[in-house]
C-alpha atoms as a PDB file:
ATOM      1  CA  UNK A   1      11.438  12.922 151.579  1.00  0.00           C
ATOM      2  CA  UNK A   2      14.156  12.803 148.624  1.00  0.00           C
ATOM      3  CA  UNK A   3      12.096  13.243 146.024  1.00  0.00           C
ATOM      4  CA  UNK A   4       9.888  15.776 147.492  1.00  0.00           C
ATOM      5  CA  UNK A   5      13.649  18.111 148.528  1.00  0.00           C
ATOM      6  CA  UNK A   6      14.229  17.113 144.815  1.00  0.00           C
ATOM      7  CA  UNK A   7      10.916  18.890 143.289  1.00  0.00           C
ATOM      8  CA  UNK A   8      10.451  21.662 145.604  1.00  0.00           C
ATOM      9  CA  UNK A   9      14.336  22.703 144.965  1.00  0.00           C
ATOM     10  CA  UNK A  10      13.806  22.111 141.191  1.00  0.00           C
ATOM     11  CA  UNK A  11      10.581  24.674 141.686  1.00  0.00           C
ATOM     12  CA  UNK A  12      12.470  27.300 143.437  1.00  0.00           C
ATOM     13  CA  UNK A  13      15.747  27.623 142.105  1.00  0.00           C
ATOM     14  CA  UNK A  14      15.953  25.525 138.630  1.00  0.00           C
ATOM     15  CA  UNK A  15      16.613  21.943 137.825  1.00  0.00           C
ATOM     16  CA  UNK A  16      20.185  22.683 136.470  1.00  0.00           C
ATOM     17  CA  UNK A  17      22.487  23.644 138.954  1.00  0.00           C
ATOM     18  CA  UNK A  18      24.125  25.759 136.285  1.00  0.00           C
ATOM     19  CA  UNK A  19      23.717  28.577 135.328  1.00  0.00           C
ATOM     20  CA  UNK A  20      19.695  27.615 136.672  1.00  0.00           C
ATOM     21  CA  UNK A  21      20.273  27.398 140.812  1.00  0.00           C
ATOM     22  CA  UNK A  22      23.276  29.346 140.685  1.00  0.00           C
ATOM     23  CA  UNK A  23      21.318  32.550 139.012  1.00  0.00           C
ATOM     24  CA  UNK A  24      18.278  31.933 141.318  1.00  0.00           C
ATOM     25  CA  UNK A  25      20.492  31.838 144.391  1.00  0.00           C
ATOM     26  CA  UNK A  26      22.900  35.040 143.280  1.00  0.00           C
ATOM     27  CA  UNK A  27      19.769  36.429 142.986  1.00  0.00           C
ATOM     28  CA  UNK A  28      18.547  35.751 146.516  1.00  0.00           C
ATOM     29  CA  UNK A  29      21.818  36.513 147.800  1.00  0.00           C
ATOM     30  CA  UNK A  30      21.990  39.732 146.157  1.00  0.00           C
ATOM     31  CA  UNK A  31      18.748  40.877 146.948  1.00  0.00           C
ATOM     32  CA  UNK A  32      19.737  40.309 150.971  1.00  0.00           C
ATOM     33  CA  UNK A  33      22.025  43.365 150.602  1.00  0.00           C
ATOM     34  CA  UNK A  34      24.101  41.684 153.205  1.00  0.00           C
ATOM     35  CA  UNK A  35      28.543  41.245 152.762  1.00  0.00           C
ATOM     36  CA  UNK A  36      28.098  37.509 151.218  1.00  0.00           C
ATOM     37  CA  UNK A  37      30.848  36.267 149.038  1.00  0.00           C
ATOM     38  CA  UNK A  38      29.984  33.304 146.805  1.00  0.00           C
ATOM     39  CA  UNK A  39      32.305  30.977 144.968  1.00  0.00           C
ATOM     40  CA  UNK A  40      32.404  27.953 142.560  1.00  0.00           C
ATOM     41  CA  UNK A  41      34.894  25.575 141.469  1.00  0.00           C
ATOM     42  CA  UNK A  42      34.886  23.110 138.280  1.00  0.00           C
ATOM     43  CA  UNK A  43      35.217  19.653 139.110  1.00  0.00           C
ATOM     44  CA  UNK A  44      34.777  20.189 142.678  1.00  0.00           C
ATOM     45  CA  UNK A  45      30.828  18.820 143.935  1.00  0.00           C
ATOM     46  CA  UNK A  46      30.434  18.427 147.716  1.00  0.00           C
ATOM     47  CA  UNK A  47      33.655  17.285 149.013  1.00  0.00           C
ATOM     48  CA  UNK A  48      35.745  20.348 150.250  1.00  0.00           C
ATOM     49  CA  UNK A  49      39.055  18.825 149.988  1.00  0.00           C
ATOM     50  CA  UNK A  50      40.431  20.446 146.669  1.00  0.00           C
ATOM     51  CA  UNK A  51      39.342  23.787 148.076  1.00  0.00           C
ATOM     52  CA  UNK A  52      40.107  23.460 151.307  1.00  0.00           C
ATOM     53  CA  UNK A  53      43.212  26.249 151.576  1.00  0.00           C
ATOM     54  CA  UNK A  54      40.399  28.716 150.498  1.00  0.00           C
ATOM     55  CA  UNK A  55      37.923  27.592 152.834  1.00  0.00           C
ATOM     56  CA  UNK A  56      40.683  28.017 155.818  1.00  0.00           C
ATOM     57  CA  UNK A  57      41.565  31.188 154.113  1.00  0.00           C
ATOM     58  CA  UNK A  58      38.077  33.135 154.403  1.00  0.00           C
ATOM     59  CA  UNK A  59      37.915  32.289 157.807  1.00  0.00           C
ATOM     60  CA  UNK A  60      40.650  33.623 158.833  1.00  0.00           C
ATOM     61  CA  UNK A  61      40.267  36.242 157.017  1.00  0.00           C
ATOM     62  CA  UNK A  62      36.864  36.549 158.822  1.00  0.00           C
ATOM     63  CA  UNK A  63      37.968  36.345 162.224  1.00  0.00           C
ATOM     64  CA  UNK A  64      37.260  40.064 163.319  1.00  0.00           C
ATOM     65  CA  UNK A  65      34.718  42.193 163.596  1.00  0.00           C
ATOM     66  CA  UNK A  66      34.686  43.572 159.680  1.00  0.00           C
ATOM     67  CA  UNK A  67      33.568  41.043 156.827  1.00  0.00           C
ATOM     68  CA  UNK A  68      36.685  40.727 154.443  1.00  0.00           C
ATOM     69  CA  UNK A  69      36.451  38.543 151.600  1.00  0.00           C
ATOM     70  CA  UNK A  70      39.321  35.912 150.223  1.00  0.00           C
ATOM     71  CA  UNK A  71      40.687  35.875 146.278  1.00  0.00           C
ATOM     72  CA  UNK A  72      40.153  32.290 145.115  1.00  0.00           C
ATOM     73  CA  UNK A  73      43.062  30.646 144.179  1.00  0.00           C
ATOM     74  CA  UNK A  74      41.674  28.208 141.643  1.00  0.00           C
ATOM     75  CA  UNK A  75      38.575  28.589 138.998  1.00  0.00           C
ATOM     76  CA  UNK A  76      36.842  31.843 140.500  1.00  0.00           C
ATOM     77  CA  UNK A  77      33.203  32.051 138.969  1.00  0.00           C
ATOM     78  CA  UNK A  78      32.326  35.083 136.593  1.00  0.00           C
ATOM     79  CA  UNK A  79      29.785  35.978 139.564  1.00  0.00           C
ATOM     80  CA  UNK A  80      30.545  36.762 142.860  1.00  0.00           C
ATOM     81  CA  UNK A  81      29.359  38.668 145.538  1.00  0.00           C
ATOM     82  CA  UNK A  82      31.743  40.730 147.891  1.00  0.00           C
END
């Protein structure tokens, strides 16, 4: 199963996460015309812990009935989508 999630991701969104997946997936996003705010972080993979204020910080911010979006506190990336 690993290998196969590894090949069909590398097919549909790029082998290199950046600026490859990244692109593909603004891309997507964008085309879904829907309030979707997307941020990266150097350094930081998949643990949430360095980021974790910001993470706290949308949802609260996201806890009525409009979509608001959060300002990043550390290493915004050139792209995102409000």
């Amino acid at each position: 199963m690993g290998r196969q999630r590894t090949l069909l991701i590398a097919k549909l969104l790029g082998t290199k996460m950046m600026p490859d997946r990244w692109d593909r997936s603004q891309s997507i996003i964008s085309g879904l015309h829907l309030p979707i705010q997307t941020i990266t972080y150097r350094g930081v993979r998949h643990d949430p812990e360095p980021v974790l204020n910001d993470i706290i910080a949308f949802f609260k911010a996201n806890d009525g009935d409009e979509p608001a979006t959060i300002t990043p506190h550390q290493y915004p990336s050139a792209q995102q989508n409000p």
